[in-house]
N, C-alpha and C. Protein backbone atom coordinates (compact mmCIF):
# COMPACT_ATOMS: atom_id res chain seq x y z
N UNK A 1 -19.19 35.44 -41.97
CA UNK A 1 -20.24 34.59 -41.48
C UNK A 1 -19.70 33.24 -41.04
N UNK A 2 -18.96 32.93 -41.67
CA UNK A 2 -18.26 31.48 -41.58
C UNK A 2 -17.30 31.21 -40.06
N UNK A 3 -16.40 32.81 -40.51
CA UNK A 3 -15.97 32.80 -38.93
C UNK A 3 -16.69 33.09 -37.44
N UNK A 4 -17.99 33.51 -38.35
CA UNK A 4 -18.54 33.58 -36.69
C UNK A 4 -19.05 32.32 -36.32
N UNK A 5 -19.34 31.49 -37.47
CA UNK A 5 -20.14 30.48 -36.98
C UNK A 5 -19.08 29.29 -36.56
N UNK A 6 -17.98 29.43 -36.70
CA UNK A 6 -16.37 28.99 -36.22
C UNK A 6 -16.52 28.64 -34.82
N UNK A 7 -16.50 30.47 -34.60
CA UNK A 7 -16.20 31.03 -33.19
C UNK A 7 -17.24 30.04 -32.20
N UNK A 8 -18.55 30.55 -33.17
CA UNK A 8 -20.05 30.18 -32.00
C UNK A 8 -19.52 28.64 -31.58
N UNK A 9 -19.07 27.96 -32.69
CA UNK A 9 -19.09 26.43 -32.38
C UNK A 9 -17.95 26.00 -31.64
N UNK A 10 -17.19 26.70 -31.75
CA UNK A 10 -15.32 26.25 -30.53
C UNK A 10 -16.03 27.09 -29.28
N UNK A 11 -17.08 28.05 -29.06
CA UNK A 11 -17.32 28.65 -27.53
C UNK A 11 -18.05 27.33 -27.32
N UNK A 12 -18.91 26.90 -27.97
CA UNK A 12 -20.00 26.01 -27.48
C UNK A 12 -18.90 24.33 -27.10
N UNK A 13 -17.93 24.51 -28.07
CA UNK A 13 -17.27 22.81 -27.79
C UNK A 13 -16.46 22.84 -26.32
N UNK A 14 -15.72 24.10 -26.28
CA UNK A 14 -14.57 24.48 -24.94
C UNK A 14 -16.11 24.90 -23.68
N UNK A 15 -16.94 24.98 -23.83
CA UNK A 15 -18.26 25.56 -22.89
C UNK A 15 -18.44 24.13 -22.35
N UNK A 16 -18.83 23.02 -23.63
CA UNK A 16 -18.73 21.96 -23.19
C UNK A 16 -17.50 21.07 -22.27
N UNK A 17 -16.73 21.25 -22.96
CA UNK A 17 -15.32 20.47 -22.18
C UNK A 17 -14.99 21.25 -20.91
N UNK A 18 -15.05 22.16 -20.50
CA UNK A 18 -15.25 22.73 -19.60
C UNK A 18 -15.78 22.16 -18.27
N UNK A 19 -16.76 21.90 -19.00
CA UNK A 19 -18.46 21.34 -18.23
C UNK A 19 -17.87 20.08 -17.45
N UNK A 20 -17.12 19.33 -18.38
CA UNK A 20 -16.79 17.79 -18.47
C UNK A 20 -16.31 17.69 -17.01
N UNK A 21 -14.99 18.75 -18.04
CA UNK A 21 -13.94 19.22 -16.56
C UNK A 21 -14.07 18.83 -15.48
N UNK A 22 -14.51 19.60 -16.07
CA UNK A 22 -15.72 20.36 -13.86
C UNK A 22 -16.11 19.13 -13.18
N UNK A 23 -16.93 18.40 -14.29
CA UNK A 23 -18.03 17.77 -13.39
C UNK A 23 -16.94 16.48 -13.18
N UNK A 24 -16.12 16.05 -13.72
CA UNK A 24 -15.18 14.91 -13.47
C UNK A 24 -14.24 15.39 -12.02
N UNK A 25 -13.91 16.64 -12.26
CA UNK A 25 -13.05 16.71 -11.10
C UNK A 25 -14.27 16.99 -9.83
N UNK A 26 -15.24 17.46 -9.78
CA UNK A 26 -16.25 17.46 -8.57
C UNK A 26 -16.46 15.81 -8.45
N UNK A 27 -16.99 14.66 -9.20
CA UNK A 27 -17.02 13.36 -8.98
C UNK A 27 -16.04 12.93 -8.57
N UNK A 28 -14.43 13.54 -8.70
CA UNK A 28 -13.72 12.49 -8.10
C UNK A 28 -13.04 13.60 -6.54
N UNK A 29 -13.53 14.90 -6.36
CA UNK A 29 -13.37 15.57 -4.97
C UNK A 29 -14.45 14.47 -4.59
N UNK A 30 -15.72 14.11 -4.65
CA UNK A 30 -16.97 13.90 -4.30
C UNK A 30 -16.34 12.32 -3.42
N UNK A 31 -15.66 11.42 -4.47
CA UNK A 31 -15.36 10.53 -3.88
C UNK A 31 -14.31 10.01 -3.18
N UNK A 32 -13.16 11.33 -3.53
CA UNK A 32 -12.11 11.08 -2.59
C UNK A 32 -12.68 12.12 -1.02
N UNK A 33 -14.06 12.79 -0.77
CA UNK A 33 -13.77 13.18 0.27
C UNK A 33 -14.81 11.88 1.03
N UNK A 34 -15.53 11.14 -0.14
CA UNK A 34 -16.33 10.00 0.86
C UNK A 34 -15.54 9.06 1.07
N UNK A 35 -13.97 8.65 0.68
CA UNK A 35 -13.02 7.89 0.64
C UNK A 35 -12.56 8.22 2.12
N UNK A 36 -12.21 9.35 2.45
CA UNK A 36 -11.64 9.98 3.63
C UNK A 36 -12.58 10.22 4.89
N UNK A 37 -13.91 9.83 4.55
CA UNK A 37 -14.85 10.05 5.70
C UNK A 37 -14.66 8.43 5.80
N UNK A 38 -14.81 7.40 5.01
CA UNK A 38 -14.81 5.81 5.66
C UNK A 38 -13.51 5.69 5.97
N UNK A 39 -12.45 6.11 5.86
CA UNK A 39 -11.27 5.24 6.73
C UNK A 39 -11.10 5.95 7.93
N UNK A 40 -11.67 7.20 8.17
CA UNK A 40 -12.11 8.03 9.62
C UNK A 40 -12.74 7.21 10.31
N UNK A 41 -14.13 6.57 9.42
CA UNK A 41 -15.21 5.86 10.55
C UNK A 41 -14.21 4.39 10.72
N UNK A 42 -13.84 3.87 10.00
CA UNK A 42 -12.63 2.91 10.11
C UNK A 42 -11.84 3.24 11.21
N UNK A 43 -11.46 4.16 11.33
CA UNK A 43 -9.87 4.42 12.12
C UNK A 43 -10.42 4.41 13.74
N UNK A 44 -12.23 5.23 13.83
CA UNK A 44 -12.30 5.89 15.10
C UNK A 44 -13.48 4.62 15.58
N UNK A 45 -13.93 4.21 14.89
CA UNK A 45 -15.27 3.48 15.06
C UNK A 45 -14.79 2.11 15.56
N UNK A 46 -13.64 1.50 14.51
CA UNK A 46 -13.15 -0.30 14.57
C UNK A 46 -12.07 -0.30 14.87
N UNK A 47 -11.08 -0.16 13.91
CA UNK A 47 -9.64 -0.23 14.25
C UNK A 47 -8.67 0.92 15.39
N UNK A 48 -9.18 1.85 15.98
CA UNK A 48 -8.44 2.41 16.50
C UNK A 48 -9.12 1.85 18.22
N UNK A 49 -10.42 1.98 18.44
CA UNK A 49 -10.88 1.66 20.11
C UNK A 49 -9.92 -0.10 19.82
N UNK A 50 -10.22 -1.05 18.17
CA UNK A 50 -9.63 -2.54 18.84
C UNK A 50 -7.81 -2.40 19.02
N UNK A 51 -7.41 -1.11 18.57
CA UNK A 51 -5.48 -1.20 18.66
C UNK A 51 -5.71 -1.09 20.25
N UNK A 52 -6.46 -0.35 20.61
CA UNK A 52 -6.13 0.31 21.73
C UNK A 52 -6.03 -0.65 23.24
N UNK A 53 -7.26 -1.83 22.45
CA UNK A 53 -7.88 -2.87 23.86
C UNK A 53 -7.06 -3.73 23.50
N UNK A 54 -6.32 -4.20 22.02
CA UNK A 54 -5.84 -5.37 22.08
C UNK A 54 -4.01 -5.30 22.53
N UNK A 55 -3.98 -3.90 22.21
CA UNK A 55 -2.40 -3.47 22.92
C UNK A 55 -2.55 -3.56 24.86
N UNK A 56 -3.77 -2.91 25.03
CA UNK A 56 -3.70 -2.72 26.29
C UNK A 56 -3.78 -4.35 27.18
N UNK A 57 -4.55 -5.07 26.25
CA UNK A 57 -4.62 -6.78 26.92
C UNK A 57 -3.28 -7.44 26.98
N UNK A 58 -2.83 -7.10 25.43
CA UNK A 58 -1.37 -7.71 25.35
C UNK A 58 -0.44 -7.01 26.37
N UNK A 59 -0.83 -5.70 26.74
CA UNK A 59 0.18 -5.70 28.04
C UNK A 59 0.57 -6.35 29.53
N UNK A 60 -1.10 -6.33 29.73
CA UNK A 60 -1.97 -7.11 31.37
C UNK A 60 -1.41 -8.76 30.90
N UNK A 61 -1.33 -9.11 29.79
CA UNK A 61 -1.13 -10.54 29.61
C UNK A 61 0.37 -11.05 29.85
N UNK A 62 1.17 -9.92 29.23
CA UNK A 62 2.71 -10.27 29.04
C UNK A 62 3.12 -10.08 30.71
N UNK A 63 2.59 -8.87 31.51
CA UNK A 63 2.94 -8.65 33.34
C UNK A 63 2.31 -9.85 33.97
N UNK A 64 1.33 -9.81 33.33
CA UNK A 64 0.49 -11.44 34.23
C UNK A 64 1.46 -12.46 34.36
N UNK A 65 1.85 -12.83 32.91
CA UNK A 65 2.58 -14.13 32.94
C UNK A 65 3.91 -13.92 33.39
N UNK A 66 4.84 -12.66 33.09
CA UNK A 66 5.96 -12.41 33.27
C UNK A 66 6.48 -12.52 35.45
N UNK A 67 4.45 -12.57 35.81
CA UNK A 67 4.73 -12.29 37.27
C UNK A 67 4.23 -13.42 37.61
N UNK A 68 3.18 -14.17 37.33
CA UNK A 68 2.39 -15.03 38.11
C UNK A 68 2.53 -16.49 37.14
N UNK A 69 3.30 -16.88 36.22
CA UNK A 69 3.26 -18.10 35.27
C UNK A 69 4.66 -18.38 35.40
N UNK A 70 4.99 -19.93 36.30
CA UNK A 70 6.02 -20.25 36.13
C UNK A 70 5.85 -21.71 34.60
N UNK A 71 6.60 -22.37 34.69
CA UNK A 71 7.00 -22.90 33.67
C UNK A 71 5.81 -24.18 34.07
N UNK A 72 5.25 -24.76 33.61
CA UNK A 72 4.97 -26.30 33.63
C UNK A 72 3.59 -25.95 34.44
N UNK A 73 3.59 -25.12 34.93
CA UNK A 73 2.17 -24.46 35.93
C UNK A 73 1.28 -24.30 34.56
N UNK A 74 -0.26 -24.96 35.12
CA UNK A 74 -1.84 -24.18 34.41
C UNK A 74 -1.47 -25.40 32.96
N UNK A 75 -0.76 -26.43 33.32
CA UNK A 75 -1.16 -27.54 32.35
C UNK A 75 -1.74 -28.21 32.95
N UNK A 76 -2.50 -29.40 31.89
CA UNK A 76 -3.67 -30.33 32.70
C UNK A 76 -2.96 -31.21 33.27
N UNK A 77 -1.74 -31.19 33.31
CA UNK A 77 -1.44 -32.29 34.33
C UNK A 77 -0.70 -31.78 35.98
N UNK A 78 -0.66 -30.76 35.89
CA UNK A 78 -0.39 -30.05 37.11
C UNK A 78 -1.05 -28.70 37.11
N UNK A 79 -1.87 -28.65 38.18
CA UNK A 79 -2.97 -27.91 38.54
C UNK A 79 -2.51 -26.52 38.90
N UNK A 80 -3.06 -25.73 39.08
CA UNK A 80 -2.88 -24.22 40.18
C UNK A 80 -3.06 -24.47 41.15
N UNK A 81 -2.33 -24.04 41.58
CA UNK A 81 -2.51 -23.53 43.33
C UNK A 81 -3.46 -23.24 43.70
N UNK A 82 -3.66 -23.33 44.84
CA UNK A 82 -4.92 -22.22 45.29
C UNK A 82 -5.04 -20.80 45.10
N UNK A 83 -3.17 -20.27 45.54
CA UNK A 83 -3.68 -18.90 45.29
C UNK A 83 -3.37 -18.17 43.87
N UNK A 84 -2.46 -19.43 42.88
CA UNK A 84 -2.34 -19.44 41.49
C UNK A 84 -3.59 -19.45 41.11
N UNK A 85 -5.02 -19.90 41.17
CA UNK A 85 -6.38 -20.10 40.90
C UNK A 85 -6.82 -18.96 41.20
N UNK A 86 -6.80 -18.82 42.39
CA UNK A 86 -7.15 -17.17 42.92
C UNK A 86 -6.84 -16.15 42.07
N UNK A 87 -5.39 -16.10 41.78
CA UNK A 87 -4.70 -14.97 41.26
C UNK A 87 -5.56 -15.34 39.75
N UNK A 88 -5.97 -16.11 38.80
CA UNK A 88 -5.92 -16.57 37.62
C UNK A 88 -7.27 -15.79 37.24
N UNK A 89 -8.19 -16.50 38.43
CA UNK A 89 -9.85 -15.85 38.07
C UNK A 89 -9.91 -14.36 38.21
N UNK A 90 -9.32 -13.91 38.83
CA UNK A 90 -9.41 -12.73 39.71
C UNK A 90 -9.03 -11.66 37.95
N UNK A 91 -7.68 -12.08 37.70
CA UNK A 91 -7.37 -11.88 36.49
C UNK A 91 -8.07 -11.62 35.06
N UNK A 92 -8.89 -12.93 34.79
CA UNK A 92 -9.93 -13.40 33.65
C UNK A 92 -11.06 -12.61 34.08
N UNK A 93 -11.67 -12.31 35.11
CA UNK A 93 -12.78 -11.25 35.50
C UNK A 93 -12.38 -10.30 35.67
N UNK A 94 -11.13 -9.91 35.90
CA UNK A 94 -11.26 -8.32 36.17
C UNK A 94 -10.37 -7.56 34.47
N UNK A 95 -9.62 -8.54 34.04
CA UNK A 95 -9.23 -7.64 32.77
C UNK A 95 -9.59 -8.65 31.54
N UNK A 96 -9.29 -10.05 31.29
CA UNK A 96 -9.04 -10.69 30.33
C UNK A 96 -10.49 -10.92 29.67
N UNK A 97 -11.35 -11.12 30.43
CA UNK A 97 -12.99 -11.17 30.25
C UNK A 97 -13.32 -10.08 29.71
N UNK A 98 -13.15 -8.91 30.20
CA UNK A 98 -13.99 -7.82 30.05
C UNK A 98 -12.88 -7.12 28.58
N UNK A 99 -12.07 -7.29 28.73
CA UNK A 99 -11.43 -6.94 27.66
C UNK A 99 -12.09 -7.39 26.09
N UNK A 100 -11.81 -8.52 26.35
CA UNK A 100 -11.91 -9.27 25.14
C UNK A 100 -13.23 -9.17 24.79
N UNK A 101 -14.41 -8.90 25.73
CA UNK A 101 -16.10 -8.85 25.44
C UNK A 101 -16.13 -7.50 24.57
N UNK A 102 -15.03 -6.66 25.37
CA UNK A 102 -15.09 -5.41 24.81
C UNK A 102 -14.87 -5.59 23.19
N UNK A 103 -13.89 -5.99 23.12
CA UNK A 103 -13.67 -5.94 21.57
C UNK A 103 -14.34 -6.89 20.45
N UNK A 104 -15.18 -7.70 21.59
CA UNK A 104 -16.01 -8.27 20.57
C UNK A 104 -16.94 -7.61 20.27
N UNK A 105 -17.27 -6.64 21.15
CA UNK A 105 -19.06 -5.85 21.19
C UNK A 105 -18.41 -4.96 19.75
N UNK A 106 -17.44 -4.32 20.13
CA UNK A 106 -17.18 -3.49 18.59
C UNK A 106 -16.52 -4.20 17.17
N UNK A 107 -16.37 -5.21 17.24
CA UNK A 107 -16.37 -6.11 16.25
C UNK A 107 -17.63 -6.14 15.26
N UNK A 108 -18.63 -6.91 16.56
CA UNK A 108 -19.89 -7.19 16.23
C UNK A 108 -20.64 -5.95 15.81
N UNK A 109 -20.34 -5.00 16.34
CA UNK A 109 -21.53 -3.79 16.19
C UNK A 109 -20.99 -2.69 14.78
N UNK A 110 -19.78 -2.91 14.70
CA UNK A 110 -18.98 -2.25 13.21
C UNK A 110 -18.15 -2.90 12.71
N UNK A 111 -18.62 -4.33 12.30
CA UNK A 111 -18.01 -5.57 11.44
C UNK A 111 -18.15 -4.70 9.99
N UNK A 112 -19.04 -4.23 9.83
CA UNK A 112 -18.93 -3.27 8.47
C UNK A 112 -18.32 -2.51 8.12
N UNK A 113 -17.44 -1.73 9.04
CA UNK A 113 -16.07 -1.24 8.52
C UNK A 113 -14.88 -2.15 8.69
N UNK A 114 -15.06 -3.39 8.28
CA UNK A 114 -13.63 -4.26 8.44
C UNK A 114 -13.41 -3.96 6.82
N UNK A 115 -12.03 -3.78 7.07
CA UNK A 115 -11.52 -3.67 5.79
C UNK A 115 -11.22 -4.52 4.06
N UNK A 116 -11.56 -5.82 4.71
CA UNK A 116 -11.59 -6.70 3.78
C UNK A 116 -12.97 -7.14 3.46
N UNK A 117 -12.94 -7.45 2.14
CA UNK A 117 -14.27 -7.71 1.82
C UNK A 117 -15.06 -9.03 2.66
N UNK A 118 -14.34 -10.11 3.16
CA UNK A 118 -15.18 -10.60 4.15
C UNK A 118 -14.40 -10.58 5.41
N UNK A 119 -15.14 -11.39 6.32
CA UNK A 119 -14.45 -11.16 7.90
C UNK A 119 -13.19 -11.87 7.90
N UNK A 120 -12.14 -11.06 8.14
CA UNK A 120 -10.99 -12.45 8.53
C UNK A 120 -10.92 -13.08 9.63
N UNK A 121 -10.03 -14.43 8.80
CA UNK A 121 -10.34 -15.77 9.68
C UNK A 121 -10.18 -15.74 11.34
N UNK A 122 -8.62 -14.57 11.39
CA UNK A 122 -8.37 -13.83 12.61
C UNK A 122 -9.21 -13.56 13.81
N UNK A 123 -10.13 -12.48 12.97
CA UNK A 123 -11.00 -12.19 14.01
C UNK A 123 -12.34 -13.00 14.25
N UNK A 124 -12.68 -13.83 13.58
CA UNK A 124 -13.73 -14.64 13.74
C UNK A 124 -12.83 -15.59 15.04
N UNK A 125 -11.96 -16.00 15.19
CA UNK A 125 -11.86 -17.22 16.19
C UNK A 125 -10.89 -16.37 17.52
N UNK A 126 -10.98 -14.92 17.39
CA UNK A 126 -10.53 -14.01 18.17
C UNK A 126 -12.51 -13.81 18.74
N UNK A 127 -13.37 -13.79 17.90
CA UNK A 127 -15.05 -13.30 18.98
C UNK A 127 -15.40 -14.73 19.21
N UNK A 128 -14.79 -15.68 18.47
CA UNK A 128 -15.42 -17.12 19.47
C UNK A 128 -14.43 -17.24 20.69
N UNK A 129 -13.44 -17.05 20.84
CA UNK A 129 -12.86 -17.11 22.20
C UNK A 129 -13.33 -16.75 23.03
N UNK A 130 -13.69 -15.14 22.31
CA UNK A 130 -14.25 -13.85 23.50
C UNK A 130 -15.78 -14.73 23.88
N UNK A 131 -16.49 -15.21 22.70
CA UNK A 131 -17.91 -15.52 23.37
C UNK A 131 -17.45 -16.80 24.36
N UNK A 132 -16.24 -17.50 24.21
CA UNK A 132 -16.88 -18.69 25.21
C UNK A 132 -16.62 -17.77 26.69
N UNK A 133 -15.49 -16.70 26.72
CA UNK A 133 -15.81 -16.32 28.30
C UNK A 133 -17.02 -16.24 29.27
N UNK A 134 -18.23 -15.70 27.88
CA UNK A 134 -19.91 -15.54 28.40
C UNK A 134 -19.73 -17.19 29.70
N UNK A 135 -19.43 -18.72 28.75
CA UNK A 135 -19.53 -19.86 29.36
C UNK A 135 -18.85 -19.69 31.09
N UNK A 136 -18.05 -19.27 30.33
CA UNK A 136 -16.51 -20.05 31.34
C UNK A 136 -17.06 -19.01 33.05
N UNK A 137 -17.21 -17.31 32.37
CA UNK A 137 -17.87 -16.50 33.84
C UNK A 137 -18.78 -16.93 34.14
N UNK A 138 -20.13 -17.27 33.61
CA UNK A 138 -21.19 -18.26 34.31
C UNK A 138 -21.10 -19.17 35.26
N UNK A 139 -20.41 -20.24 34.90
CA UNK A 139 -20.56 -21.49 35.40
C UNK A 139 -18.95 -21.45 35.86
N UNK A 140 -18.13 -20.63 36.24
CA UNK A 140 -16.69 -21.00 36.73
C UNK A 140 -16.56 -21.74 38.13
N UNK A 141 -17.20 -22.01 38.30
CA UNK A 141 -17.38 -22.82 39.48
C UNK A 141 -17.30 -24.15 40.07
N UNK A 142 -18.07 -24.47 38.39
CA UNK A 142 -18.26 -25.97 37.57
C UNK A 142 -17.14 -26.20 36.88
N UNK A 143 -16.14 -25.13 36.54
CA UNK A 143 -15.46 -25.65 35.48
C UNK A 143 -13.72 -26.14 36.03
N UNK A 144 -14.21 -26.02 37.23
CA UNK A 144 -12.60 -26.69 38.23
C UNK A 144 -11.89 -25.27 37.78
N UNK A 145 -10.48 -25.88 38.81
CA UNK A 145 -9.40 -25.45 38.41
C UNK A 145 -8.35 -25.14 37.57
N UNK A 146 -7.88 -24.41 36.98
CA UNK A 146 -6.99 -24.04 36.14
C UNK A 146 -7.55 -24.11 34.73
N UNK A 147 -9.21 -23.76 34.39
CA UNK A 147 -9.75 -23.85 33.30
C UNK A 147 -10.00 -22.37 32.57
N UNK A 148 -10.18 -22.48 31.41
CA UNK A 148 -9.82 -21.08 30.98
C UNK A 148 -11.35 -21.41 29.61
N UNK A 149 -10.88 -20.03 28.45
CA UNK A 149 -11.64 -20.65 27.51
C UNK A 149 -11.80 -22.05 27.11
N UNK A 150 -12.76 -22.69 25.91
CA UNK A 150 -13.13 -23.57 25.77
C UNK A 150 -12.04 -23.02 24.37
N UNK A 151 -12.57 -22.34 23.31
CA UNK A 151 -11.57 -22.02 22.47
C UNK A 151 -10.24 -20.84 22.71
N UNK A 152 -8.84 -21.75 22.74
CA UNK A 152 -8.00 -20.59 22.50
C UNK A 152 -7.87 -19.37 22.11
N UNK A 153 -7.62 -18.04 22.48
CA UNK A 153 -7.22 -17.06 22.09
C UNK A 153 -6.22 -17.11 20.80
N UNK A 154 -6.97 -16.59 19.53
CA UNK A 154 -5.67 -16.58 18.11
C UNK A 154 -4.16 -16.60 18.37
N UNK A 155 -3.58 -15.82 19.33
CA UNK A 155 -2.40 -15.55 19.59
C UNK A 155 -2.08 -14.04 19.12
N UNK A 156 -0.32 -14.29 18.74
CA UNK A 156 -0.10 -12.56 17.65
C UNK A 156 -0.33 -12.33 16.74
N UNK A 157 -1.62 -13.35 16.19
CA UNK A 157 -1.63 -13.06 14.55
C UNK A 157 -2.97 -12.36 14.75
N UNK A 158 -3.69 -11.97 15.73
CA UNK A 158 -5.01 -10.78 16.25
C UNK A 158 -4.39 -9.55 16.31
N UNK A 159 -3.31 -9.75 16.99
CA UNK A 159 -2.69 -8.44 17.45
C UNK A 159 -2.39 -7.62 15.90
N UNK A 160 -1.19 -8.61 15.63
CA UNK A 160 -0.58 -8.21 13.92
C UNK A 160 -1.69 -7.45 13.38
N UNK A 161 -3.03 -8.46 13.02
CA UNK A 161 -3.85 -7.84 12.41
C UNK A 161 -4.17 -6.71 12.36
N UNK A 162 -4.34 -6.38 13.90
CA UNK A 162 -5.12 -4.90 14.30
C UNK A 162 -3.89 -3.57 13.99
N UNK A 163 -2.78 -4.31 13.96
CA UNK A 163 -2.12 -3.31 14.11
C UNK A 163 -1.98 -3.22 12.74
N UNK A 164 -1.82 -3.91 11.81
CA UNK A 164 -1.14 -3.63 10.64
C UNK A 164 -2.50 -2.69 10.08
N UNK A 165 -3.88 -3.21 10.27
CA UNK A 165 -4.97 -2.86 9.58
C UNK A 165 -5.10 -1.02 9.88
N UNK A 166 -4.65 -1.13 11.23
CA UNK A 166 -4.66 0.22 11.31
C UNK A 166 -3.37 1.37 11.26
N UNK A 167 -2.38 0.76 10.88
CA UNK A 167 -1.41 1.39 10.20
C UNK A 167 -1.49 1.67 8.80
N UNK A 168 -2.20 0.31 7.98
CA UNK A 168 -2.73 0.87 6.59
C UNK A 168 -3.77 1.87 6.43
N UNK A 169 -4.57 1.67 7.65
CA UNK A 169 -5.86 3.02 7.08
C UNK A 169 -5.12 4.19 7.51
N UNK A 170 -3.90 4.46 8.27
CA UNK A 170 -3.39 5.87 8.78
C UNK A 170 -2.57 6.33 7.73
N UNK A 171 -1.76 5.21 7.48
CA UNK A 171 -0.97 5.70 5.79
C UNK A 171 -2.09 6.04 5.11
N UNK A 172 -3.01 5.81 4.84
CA UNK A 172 -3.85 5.65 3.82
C UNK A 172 -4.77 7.38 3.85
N UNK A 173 -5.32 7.35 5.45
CA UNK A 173 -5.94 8.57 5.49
C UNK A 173 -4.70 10.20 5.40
N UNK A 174 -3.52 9.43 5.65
CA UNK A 174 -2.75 10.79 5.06
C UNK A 174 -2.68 10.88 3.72
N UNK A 175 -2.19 9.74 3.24
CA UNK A 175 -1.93 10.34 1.47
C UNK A 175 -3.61 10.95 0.68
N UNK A 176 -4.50 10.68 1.44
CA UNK A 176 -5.67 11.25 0.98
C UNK A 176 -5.92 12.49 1.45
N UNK A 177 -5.63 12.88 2.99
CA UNK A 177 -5.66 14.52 2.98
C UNK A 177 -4.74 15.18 2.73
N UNK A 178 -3.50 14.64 2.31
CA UNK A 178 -2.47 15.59 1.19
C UNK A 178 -3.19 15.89 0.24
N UNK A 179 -3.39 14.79 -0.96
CA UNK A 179 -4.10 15.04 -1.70
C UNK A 179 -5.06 15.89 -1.86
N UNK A 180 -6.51 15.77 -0.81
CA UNK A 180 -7.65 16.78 -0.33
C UNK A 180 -7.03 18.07 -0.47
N UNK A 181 -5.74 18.43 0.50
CA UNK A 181 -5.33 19.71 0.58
C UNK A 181 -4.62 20.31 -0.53
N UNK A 182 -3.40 19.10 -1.99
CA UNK A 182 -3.40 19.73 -2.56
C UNK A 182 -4.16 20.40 -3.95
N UNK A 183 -5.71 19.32 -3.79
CA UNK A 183 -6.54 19.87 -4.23
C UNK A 183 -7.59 21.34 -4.25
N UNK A 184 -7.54 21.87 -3.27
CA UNK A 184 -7.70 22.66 -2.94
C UNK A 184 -7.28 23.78 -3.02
């Protein structure tokens, strides 16, 4: 009698731990596969369309200047040319404007998958640049020659950003579907 009532109580304790098991390793499949769905919406949503616009600007920017920016030119004390002005606007409206609006619209519209718990400083004075273009295409008319934003463009520390941010979520989304898979 004693041993059955042994038995009944180690089926019922291992029935339990079992249970535990289970339900610990389903809570943590549960949250490593919702772990692997946000650095997806991360990768495809924010950081991968901004690698893509801020590589592709930094290219149009480095041929721009490498072709059309001599030395001491587009300071306020010596003006553009006419067809340096020409070439400049033509430039800022057809890629540098639209670029940069671009990556503000997906900034603004999936600031919630930025990876840090608040906005970095980076990209905040990377969408005020982009918003003063709204100014500068309006009224370029008014704003003379050789005038550009009102606030500077960050520089390579936007670029860095984007790139590093999305090199960490790619490391990041592999060691999680190894994992996924060698869970499985």
């Amino acid at each position: 009698m004693i041993a059955a009532v042994v038995t009944a109580f180690t089926s019922v304790l291992i029935a339990i731990m079992v249970y535990r098991l289970n339900q610990h390793g389903e809570t943590r499949r549960a949250q490593r596969e919702a772990r692997i769905e946000q650095v997806g919406n991360q990768l495809r949503d924010l950081y991968g369309p901004l690698l893509v616009l801020a590589e592709t600007n930094e290219k149009a920017w480095s041929e721009y200047s490498r072709h059309h920016i001599t030395i001491g030119v587009g300071s306020a004390e010596i003006p553009l040319s006419e067809l340096e002005e020409t070439r400049w606007r033509t430039w800022v409206q057809a890629v540098f404007a639209p670029t940069a609006q671009k990556m503000r619209e997906i900034i603004t519209t999936r600031g919630d998958l930025i990876i840090e718990g608040e906005m970095p400083p980076v990209i905040l004075e990377f969408c005020a640049h982009a918003a003063t273009y709204d100014a500068l295409l309006a009224n370029w008319s008014e704003a003379g020659p050789s005038k550009s934003t009102l606030i500077r463009h960050p520089g390579s520390g936007f670029l860095s950003y984007v790139r590093e941010s999305y090199e960490s979520l790619r490391t990041e989304q592999e060691l999680l579907l190894k994992a996924a898979h060698r869970g499985n």
